[in-house]
C-alpha atoms as a PDB file:
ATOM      1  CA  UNK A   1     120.561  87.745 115.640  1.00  0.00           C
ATOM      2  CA  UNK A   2     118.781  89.462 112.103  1.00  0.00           C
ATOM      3  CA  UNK A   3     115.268  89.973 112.795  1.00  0.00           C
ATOM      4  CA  UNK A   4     113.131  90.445 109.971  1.00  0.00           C
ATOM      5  CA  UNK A   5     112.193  93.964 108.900  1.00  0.00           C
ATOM      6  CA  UNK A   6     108.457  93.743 107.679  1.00  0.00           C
ATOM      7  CA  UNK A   7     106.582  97.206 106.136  1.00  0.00           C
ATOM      8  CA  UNK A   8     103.182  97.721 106.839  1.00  0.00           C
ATOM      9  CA  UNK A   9     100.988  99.024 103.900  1.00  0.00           C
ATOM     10  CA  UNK A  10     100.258 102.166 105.616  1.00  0.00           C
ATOM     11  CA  UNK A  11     103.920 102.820 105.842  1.00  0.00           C
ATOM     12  CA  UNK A  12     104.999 101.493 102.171  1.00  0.00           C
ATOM     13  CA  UNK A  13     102.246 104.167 101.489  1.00  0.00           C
ATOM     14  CA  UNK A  14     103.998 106.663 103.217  1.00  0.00           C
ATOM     15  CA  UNK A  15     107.226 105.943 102.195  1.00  0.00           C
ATOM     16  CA  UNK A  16     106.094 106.453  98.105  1.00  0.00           C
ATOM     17  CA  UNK A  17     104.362 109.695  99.059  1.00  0.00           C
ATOM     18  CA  UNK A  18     107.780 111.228 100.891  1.00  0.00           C
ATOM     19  CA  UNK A  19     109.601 109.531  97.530  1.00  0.00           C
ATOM     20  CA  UNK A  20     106.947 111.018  95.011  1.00  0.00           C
ATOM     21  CA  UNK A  21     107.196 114.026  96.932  1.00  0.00           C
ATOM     22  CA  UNK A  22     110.824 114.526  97.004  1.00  0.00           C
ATOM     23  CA  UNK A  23     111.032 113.317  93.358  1.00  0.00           C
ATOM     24  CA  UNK A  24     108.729 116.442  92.268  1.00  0.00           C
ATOM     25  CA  UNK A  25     111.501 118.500  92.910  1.00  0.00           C
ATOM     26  CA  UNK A  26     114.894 116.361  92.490  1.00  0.00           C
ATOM     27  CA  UNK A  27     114.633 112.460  91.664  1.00  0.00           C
ATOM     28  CA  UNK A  28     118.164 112.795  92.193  1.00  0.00           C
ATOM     29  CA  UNK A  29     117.496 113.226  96.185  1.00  0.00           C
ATOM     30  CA  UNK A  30     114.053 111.107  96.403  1.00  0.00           C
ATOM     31  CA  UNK A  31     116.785 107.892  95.286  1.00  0.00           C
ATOM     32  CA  UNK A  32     118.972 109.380  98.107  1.00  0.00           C
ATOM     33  CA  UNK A  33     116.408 109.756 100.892  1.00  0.00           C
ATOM     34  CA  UNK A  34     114.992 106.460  99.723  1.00  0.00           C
ATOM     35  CA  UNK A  35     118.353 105.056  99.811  1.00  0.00           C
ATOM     36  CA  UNK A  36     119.510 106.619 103.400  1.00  0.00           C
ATOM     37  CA  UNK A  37     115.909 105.183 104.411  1.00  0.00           C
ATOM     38  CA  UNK A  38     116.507 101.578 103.517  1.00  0.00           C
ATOM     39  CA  UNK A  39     119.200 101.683 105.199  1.00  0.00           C
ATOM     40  CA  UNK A  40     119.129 103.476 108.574  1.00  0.00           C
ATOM     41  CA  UNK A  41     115.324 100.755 108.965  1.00  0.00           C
ATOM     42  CA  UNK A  42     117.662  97.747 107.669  1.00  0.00           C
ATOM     43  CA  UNK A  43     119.670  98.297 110.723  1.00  0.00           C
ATOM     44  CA  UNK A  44     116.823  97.895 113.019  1.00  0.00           C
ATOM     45  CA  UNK A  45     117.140  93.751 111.234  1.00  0.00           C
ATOM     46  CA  UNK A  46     120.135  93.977 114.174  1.00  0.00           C
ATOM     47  CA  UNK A  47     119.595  96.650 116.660  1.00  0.00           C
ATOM     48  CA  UNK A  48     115.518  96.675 117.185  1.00  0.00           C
ATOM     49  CA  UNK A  49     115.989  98.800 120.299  1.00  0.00           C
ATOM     50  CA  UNK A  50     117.602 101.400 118.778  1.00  0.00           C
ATOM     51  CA  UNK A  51     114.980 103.295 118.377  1.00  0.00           C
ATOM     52  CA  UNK A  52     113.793 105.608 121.043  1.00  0.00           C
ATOM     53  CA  UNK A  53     110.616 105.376 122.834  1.00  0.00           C
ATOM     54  CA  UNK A  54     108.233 108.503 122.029  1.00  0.00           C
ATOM     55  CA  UNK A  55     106.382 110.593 124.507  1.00  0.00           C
ATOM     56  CA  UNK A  56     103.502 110.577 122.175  1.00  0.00           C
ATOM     57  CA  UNK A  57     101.016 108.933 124.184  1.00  0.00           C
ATOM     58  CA  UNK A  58      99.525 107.622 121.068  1.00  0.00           C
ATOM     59  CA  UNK A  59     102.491 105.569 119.740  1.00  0.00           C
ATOM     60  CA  UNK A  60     103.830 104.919 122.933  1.00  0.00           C
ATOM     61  CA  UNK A  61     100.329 103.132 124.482  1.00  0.00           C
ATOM     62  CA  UNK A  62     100.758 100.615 121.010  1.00  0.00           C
ATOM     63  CA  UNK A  63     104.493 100.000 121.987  1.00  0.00           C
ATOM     64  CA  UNK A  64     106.047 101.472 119.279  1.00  0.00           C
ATOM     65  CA  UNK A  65     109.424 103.200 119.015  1.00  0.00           C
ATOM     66  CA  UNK A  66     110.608 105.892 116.915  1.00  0.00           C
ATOM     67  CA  UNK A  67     113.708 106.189 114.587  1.00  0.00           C
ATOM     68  CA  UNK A  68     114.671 109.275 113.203  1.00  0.00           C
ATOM     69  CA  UNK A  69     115.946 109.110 109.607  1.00  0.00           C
ATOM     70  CA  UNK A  70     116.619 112.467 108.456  1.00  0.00           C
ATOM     71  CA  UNK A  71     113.753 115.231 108.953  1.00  0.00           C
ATOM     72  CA  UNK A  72     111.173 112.014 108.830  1.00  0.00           C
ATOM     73  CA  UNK A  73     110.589 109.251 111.608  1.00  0.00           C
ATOM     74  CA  UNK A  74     109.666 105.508 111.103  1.00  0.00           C
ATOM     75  CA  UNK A  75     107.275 104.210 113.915  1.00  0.00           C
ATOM     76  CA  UNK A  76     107.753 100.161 114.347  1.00  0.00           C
ATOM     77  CA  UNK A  77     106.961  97.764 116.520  1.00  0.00           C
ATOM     78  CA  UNK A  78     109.446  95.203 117.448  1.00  0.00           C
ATOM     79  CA  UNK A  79     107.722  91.502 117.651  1.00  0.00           C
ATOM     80  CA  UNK A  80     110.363  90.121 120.220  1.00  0.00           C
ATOM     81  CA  UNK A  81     108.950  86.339 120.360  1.00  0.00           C
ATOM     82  CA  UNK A  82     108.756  86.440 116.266  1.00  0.00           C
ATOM     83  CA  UNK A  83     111.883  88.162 115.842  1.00  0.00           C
ATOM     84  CA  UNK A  84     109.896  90.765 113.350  1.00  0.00           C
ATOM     85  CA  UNK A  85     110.111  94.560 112.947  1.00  0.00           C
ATOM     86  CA  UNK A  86     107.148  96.160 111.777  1.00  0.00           C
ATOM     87  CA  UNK A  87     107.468  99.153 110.568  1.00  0.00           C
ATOM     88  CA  UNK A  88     104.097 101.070 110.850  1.00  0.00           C
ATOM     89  CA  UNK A  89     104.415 104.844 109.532  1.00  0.00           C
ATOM     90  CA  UNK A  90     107.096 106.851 108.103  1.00  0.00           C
ATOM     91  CA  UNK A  91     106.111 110.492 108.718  1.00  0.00           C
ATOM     92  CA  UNK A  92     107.589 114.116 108.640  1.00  0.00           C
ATOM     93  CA  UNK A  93     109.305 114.779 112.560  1.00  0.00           C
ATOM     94  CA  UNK A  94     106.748 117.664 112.720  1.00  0.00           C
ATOM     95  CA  UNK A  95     103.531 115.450 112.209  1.00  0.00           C
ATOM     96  CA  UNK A  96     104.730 112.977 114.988  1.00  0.00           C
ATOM     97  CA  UNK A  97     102.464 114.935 117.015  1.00  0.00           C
ATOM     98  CA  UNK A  98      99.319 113.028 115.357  1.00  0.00           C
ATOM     99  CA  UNK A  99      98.099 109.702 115.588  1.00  0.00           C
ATOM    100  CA  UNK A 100      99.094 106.382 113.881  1.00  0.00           C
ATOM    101  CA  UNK A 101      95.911 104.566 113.071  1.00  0.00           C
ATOM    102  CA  UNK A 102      97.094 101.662 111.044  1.00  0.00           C
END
C-alpha cells in the first residue's frame, strides 16, 4: 500500500536551505542532492518503517524515525491509521544531536 508522503514547512524550509546551500557552490550537485532526496523520502510512500528509530531522546519521545539520505537525515513521522508520512526536518547527520521543535 502507497502512503502519502506529506512535508512539513519546517522541513520544506530545510530542504531549500541544504539546496540554496549546495547551489552556492555547484547547482549542478544541489539538483543532484535534491534529486537523490526526492527520491530515497518517496520510498518511504512504500516502506514507512524503513527508517531507523534514533537514540535521540528528543525525536524518539515524538515517535519519529530517521532516514539517512546522504550526509543529511529526514526525521518523519509515520501516521499509520491515515496512511501519511510526515516528514518533519531534514538536517545535516552531525546536528541530529539537537532538537526538532516543529
Amino acid at each position: 500500500m502507497t502512503r502519502k508522503i506529506i512535508f512539513t514547512q519546517r522541513a520544506e524550509s530545510d530542504l531549500n536551505s541544504i539546496v540554496d546551500y549546495i547551489a552556492a557552490d555547484s547547482p549542478e550537485n544541489a539538483v543532484e542532492f535534491y534529486l537523490e532526496l526526492e527520491k530515497d523520502v518517496m520510498s518511504l510512500a512504500d516502506f514507512p518503517e524503513s527508517g531507523f528509530v534514533p537514540h535521540n531522546y528528543a525525536i524518539k519521545n515524538r515517535k519519529c524515525r530517521c532516514l539517512v539520505c546522504g550526509n543529511y537525515v529526514a526525521i518523519y513521522y509515520y501516521d499509520k491509521p491515515n496512511e501519511t508520512v510526515q516528514i518533519r526536518r531534514i538536517l545535516h547527520g552531525a546536528m541530529l544531536h539537537g532538537t526538532i521543535d516543529d
